[in-house]
N, C-alpha and C. Protein backbone atom coordinates (compact mmCIF):
# COMPACT_ATOMS: atom_id res chain seq x y z
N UNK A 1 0.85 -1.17 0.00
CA UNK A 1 0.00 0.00 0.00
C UNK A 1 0.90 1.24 0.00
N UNK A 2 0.76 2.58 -1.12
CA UNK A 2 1.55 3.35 -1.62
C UNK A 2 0.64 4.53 -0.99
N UNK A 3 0.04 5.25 0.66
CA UNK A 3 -0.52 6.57 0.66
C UNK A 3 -0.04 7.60 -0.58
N UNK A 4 -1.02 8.45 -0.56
CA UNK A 4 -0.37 9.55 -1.03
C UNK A 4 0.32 10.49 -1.01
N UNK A 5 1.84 10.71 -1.23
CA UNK A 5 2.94 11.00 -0.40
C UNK A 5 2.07 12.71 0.42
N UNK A 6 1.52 13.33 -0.36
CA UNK A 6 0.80 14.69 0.54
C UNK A 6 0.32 14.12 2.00
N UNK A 7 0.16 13.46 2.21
CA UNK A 7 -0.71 12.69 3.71
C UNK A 7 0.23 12.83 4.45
N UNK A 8 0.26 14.13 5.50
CA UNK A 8 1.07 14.49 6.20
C UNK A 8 1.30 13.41 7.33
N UNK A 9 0.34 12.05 7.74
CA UNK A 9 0.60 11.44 8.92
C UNK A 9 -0.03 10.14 8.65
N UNK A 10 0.78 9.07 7.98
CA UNK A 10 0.16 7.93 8.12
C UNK A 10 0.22 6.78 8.75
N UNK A 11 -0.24 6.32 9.49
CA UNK A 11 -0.25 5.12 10.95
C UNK A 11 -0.53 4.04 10.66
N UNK A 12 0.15 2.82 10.51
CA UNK A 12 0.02 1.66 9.99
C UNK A 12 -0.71 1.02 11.08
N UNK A 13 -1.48 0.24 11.11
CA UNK A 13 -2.05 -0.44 12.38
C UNK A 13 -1.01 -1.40 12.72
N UNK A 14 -0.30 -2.31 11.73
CA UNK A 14 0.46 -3.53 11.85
C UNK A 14 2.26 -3.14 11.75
N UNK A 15 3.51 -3.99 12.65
CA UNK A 15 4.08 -3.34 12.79
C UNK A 15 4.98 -3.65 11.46
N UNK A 16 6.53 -3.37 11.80
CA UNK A 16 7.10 -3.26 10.83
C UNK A 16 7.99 -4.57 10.59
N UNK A 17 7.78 -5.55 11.69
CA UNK A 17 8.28 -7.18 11.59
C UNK A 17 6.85 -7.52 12.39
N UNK A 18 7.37 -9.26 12.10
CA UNK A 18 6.42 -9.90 12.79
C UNK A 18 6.87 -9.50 14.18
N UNK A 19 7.80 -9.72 14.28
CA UNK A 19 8.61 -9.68 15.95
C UNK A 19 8.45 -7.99 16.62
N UNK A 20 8.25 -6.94 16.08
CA UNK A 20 7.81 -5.43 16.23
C UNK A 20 6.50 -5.52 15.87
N UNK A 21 5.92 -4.24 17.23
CA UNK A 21 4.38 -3.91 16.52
C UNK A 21 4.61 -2.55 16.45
N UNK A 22 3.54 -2.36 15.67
CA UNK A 22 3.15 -0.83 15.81
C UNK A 22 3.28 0.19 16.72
N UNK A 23 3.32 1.40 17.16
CA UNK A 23 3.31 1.78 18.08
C UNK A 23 3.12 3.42 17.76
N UNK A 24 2.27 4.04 18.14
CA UNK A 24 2.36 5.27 17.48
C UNK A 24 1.50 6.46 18.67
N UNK A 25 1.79 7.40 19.23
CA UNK A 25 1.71 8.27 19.80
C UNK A 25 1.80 9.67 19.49
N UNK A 26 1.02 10.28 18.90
CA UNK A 26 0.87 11.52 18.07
C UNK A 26 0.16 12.45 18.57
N UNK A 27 0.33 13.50 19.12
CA UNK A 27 -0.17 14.94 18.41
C UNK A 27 -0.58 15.68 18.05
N UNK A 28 -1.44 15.80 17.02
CA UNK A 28 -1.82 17.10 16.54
C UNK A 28 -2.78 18.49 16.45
N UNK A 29 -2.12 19.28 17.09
CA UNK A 29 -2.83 20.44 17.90
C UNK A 29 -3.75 19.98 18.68
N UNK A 30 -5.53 19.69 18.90
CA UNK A 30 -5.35 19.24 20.17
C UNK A 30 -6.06 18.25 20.07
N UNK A 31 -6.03 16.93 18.97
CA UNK A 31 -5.93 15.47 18.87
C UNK A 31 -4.74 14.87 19.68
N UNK A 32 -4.62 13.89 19.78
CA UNK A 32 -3.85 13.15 21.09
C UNK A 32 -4.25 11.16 20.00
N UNK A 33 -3.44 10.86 19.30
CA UNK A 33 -3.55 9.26 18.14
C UNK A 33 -2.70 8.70 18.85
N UNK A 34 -3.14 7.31 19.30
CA UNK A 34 -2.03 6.31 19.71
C UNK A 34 -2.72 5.02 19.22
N UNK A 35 -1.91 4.06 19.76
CA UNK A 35 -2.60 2.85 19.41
C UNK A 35 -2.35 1.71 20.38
N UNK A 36 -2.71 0.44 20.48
CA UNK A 36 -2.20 -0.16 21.24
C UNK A 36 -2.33 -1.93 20.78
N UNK A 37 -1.10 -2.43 20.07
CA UNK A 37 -1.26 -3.23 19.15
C UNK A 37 -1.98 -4.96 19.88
N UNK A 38 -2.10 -5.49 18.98
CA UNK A 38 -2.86 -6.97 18.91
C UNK A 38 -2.61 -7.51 18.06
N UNK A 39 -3.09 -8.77 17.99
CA UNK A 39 -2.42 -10.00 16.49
C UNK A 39 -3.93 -10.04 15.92
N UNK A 40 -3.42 -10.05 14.69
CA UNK A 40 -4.83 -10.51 13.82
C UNK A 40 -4.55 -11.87 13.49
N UNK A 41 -5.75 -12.63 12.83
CA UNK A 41 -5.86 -14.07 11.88
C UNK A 41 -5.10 -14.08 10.87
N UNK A 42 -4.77 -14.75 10.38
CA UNK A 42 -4.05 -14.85 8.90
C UNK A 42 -5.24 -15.51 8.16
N UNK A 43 -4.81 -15.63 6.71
CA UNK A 43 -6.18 -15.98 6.22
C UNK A 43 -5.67 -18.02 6.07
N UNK A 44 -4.73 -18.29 6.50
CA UNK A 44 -4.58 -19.73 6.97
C UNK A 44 -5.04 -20.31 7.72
N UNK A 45 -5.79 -19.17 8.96
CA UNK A 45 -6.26 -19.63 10.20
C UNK A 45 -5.36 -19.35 10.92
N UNK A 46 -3.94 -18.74 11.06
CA UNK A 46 -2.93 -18.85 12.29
C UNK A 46 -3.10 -17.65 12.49
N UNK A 47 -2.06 -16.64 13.20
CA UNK A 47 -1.91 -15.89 14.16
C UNK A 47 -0.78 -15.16 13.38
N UNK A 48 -1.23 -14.00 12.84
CA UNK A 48 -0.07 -12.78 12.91
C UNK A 48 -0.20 -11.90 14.13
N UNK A 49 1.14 -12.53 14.93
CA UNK A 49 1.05 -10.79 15.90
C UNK A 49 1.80 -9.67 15.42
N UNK A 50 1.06 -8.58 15.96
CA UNK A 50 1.03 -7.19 15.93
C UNK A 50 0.63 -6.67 14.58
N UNK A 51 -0.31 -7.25 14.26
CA UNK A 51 -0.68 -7.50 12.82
C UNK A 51 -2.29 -6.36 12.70
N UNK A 52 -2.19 -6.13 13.48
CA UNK A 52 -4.04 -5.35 14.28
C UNK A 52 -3.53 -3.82 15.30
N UNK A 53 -4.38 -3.01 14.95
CA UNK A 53 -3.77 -1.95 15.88
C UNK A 53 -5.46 -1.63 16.52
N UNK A 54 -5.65 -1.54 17.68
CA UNK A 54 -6.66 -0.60 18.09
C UNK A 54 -6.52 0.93 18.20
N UNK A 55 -6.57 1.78 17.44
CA UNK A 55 -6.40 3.37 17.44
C UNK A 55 -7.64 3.94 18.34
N UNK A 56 -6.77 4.50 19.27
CA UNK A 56 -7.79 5.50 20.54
C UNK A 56 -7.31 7.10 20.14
N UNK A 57 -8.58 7.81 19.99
CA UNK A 57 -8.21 9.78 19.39
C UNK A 57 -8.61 10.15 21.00
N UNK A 58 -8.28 10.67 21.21
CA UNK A 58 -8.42 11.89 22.87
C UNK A 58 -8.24 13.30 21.99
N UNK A 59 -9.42 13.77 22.81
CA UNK A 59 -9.89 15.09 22.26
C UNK A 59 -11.12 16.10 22.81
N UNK A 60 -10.99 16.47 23.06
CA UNK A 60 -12.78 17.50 23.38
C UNK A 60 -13.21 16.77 24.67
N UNK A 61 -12.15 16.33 25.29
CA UNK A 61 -12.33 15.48 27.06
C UNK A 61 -12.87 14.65 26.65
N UNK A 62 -13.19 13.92 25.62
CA UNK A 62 -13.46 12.31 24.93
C UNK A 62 -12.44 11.36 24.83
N UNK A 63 -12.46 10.23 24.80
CA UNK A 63 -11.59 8.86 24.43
C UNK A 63 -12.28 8.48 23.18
N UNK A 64 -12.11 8.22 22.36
CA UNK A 64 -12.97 7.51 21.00
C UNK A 64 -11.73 6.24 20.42
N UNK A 65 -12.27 5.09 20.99
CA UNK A 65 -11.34 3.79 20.33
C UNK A 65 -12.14 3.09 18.74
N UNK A 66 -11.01 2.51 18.47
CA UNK A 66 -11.46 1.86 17.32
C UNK A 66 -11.08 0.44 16.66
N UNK A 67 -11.70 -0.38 17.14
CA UNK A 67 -10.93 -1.89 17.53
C UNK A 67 -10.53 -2.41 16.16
N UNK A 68 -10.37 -2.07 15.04
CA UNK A 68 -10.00 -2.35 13.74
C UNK A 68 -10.58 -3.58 13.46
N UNK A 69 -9.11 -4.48 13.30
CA UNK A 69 -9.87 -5.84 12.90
C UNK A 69 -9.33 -7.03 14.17
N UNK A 70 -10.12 -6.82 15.36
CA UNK A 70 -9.78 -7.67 16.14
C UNK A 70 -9.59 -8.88 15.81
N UNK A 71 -9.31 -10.15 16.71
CA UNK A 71 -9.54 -11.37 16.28
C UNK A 71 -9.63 -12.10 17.76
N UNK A 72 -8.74 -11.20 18.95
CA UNK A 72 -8.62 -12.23 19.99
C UNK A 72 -9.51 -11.12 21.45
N UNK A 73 -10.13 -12.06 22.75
CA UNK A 73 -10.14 -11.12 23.76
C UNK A 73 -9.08 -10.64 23.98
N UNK A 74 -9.05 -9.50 24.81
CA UNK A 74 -7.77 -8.53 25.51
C UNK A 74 -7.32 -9.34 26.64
N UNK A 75 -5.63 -8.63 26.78
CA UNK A 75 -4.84 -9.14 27.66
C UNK A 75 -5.24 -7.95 29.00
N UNK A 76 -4.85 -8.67 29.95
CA UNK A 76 -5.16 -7.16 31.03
C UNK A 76 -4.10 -5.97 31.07
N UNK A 77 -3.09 -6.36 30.45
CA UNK A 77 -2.07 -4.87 29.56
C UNK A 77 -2.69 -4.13 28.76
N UNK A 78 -3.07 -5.38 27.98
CA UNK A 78 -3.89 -4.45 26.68
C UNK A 78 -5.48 -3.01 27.01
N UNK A 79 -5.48 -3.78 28.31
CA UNK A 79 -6.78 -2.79 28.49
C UNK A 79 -6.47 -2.06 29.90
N UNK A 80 -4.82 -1.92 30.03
CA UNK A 80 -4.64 -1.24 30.83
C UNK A 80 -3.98 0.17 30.12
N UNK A 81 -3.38 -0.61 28.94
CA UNK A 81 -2.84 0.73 27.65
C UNK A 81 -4.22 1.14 27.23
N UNK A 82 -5.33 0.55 27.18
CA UNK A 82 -6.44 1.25 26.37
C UNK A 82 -6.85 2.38 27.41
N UNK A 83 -7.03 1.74 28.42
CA UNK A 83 -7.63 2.94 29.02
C UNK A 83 -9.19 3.23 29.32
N UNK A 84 -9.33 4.32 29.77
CA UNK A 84 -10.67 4.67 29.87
C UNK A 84 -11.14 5.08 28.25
N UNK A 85 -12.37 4.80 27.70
CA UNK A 85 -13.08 5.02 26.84
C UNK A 85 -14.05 5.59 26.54
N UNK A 86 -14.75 6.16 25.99
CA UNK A 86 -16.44 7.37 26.29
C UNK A 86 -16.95 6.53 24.41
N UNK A 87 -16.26 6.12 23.77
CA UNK A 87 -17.13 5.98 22.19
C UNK A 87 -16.36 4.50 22.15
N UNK A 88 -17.28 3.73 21.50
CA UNK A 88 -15.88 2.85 21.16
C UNK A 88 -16.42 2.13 19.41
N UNK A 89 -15.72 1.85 18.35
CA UNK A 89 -16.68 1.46 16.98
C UNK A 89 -16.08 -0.48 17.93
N UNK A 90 -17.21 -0.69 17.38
CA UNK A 90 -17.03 -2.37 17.43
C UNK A 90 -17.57 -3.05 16.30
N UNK A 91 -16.52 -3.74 16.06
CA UNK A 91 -16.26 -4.77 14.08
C UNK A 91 -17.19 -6.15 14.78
N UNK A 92 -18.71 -6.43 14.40
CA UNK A 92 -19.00 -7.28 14.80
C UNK A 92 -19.68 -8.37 13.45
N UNK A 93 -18.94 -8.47 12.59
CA UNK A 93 -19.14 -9.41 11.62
C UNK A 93 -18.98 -11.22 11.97
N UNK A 94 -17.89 -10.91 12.93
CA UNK A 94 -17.80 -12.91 13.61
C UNK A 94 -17.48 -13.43 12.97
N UNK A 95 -17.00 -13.45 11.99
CA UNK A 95 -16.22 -14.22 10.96
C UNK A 95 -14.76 -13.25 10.45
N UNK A 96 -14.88 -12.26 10.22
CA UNK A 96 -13.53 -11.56 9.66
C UNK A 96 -12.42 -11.35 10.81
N UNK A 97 -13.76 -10.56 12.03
CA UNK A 97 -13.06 -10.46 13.19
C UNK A 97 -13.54 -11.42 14.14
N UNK A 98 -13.39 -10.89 15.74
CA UNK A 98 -13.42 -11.79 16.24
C UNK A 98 -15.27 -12.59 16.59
N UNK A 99 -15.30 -13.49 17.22
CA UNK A 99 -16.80 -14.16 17.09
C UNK A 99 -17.60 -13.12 18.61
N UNK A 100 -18.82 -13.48 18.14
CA UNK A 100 -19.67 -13.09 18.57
C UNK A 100 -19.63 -12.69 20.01
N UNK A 101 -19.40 -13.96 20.89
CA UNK A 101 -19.27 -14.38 22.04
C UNK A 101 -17.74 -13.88 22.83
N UNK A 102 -16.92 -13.76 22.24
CA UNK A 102 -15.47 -12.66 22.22
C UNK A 102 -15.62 -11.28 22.26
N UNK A 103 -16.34 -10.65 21.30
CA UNK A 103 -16.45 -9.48 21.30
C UNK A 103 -17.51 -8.91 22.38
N UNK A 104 -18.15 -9.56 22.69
CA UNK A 104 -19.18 -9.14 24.27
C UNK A 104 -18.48 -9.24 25.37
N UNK A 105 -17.41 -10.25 25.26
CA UNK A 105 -16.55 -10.09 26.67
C UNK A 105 -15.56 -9.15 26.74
N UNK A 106 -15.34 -8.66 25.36
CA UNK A 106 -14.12 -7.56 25.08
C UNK A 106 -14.83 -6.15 25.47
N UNK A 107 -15.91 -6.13 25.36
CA UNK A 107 -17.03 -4.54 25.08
C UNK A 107 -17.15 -4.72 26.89
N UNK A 108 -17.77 -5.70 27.45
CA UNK A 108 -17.70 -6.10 29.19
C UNK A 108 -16.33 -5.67 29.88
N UNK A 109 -15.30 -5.67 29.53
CA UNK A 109 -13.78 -5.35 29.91
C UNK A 109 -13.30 -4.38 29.63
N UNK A 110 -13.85 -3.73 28.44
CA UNK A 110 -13.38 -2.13 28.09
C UNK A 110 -14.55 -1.17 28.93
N UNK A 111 -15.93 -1.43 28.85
CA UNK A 111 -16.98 -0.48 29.52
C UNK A 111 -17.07 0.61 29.05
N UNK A 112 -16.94 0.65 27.47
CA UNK A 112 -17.80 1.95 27.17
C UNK A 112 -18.64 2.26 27.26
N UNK A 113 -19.22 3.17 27.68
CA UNK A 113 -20.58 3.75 27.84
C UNK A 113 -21.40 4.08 26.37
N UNK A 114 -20.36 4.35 25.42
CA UNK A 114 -21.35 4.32 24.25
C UNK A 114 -20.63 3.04 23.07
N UNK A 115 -21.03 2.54 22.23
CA UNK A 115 -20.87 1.60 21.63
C UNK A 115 -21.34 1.57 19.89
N UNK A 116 -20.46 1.81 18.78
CA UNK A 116 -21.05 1.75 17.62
C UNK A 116 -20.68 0.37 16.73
N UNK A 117 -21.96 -0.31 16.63
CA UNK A 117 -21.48 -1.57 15.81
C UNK A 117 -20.87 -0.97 14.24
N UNK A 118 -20.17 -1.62 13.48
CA UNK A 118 -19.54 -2.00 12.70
C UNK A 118 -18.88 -2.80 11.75
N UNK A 119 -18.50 -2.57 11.04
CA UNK A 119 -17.92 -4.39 10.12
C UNK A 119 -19.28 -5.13 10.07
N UNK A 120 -20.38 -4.92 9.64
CA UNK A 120 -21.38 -5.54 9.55
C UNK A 120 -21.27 -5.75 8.24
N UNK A 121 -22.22 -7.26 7.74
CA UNK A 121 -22.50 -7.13 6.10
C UNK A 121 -23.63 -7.28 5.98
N UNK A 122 -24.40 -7.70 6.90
CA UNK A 122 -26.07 -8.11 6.63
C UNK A 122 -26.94 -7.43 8.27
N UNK A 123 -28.03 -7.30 7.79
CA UNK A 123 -29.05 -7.81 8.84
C UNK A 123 -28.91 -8.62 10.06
N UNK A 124 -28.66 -9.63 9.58
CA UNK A 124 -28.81 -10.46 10.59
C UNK A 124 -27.76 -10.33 11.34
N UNK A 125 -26.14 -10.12 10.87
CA UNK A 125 -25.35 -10.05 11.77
C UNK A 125 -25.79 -8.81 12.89
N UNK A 126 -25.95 -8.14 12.16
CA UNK A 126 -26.26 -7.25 13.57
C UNK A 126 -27.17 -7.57 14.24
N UNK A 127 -28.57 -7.64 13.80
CA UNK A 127 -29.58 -8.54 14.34
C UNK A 127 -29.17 -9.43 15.33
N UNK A 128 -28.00 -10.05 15.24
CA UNK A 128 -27.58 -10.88 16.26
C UNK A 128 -26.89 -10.48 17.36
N UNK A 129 -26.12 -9.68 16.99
CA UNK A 129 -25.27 -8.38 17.45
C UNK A 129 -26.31 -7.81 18.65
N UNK A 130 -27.29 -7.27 18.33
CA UNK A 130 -28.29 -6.57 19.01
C UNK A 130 -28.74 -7.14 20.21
N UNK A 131 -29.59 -8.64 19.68
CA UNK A 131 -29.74 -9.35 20.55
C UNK A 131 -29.12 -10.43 22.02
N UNK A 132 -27.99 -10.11 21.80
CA UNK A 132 -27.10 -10.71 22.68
C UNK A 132 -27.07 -9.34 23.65
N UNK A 133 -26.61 -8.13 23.25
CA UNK A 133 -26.27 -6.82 23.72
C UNK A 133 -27.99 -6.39 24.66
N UNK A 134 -28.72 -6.74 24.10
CA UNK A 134 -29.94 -6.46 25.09
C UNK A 134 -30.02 -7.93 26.07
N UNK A 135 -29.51 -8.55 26.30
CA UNK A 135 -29.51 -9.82 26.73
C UNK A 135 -28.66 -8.98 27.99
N UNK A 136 -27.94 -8.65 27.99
CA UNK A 136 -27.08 -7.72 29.09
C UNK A 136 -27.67 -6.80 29.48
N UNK A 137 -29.23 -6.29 29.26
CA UNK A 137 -29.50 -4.84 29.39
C UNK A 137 -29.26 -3.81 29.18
N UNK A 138 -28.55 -3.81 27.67
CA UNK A 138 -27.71 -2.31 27.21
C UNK A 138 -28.75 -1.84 26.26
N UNK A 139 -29.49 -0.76 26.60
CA UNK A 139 -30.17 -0.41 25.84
C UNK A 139 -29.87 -0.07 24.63
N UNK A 140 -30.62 -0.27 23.36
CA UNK A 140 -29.89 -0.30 22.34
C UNK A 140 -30.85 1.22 21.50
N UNK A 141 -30.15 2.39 20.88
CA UNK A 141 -30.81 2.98 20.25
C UNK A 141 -30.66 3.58 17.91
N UNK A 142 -31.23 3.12 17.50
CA UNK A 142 -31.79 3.07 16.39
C UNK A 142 -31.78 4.58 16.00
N UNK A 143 -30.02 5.01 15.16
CA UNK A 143 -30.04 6.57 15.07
C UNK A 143 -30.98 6.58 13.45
N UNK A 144 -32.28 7.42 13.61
CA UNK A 144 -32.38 7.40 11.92
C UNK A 144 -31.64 8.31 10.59
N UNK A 145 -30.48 8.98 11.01
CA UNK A 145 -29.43 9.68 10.09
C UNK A 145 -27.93 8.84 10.45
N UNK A 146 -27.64 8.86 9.47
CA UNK A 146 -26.39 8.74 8.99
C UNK A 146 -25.11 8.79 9.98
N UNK A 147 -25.24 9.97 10.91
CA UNK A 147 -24.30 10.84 11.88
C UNK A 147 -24.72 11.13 13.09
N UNK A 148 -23.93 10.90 13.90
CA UNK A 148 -24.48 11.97 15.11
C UNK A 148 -23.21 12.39 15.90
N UNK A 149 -23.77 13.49 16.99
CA UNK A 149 -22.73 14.31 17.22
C UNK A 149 -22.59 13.63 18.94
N UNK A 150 -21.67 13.62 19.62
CA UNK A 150 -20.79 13.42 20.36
C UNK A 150 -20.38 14.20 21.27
N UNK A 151 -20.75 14.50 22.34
CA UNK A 151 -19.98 15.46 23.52
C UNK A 151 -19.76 14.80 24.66
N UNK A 152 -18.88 14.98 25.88
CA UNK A 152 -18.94 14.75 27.00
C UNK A 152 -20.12 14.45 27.29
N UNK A 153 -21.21 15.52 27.28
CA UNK A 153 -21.97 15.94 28.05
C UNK A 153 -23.03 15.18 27.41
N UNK A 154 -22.95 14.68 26.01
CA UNK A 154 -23.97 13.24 25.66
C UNK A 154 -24.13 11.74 25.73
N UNK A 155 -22.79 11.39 26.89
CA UNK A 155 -21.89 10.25 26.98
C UNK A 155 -23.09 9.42 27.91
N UNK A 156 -23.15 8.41 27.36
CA UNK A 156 -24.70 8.08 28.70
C UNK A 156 -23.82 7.41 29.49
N UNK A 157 -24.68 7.51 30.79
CA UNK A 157 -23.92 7.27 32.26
C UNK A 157 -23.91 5.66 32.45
N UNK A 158 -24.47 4.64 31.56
CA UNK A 158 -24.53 3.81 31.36
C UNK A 158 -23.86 2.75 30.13
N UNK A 159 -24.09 1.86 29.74
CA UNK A 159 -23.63 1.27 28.34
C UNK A 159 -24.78 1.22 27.57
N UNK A 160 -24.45 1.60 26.27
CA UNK A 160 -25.46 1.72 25.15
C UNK A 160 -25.03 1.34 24.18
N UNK A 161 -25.47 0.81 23.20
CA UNK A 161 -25.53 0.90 21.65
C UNK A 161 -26.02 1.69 20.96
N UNK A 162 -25.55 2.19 19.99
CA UNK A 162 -25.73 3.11 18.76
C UNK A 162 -25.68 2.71 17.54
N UNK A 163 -27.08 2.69 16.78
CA UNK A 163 -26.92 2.03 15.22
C UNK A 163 -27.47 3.17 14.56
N UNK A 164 -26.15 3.19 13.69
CA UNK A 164 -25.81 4.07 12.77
C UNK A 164 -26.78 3.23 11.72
N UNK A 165 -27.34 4.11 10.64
CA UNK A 165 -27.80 3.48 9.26
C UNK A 165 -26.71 3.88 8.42
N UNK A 166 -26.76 2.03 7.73
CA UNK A 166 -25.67 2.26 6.58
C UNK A 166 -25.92 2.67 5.30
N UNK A 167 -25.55 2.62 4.43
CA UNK A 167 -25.91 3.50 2.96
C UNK A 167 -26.44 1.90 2.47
């Protein structure tokens, strides 16, 4: 993959050996980009580590993570580098990333208060997605635009879901 050399800042999720991960801690004016690496699947079925980056932005007194393409639960390092969280996107396809039943114990261990599914391809995955997540009592809410906006001060004091409509 060749960015376009103008792209003043580009962050690989995966590192630069198998044996190195990623690692990136940035900056800019008053964004705050790091990451905190993980192994993805190979498409053999084995294990590339540091092959996966979770990217967390700090900003506007927010945490906003972004679990890329998970594959495994977290180590208790790993979610001691993550940190506190207020947004988090979660890849819940179960097949690309990690399964169903993984990613509820990963979302249980991080405790975001807000939650946006992701990596979906159908209905039903989320559909399934949904139903496990109200199975916990996380209320789940149905945005009907595209976007929504984000403050401290809209962070629910609880855990929620947020479904975005896709195009």
């Amino acid at each position: 993959m060749r960015p376009d050399p103008r792209i003043k800042y580009v962050l690989r999720g995966w590192g630069p050996s198998l044996n190195e991960p990623a690692r990136h801690d940035l900056q800019v004016k008053d964004v705050r980009v790091r990451n905190v690496p993980t192994n993805i699947r190979t498409w053999s079925g084995g294990t590339e580590r540091h092959g996966n980056s979770i990217f967390i932005f700090e900003m506007a007194n927010l945490c906003v993570a972004h679990l890329g393409h998970l594959h495994h639960t977290l180590t208790q390092q790993q979610l001691d580098e993550i940190g506190r969280i207020d947004l988090l996107f979660v890849p819940i396809d179960g097949n690309f990333t990690l399964d169903l039943d993984g990613m509820v114990e990963v979302l249980q261990a991080i405790k975001a208060p807000l939650m946006l599914p992701m990596h979906y391809f159908s209905g039903y995955t989320l559909q399934r997605f949904l139903d496990r997540v109200r199975r916990l009592n996380w209320p789940v809410e149905m945005n009907p635009v595209a976007s929504t906006i984000v403050s401290k001060a809209t962070i629910p004091a609880a855990p929620k879901v947020l479904v975005l409509p896709g195009r």
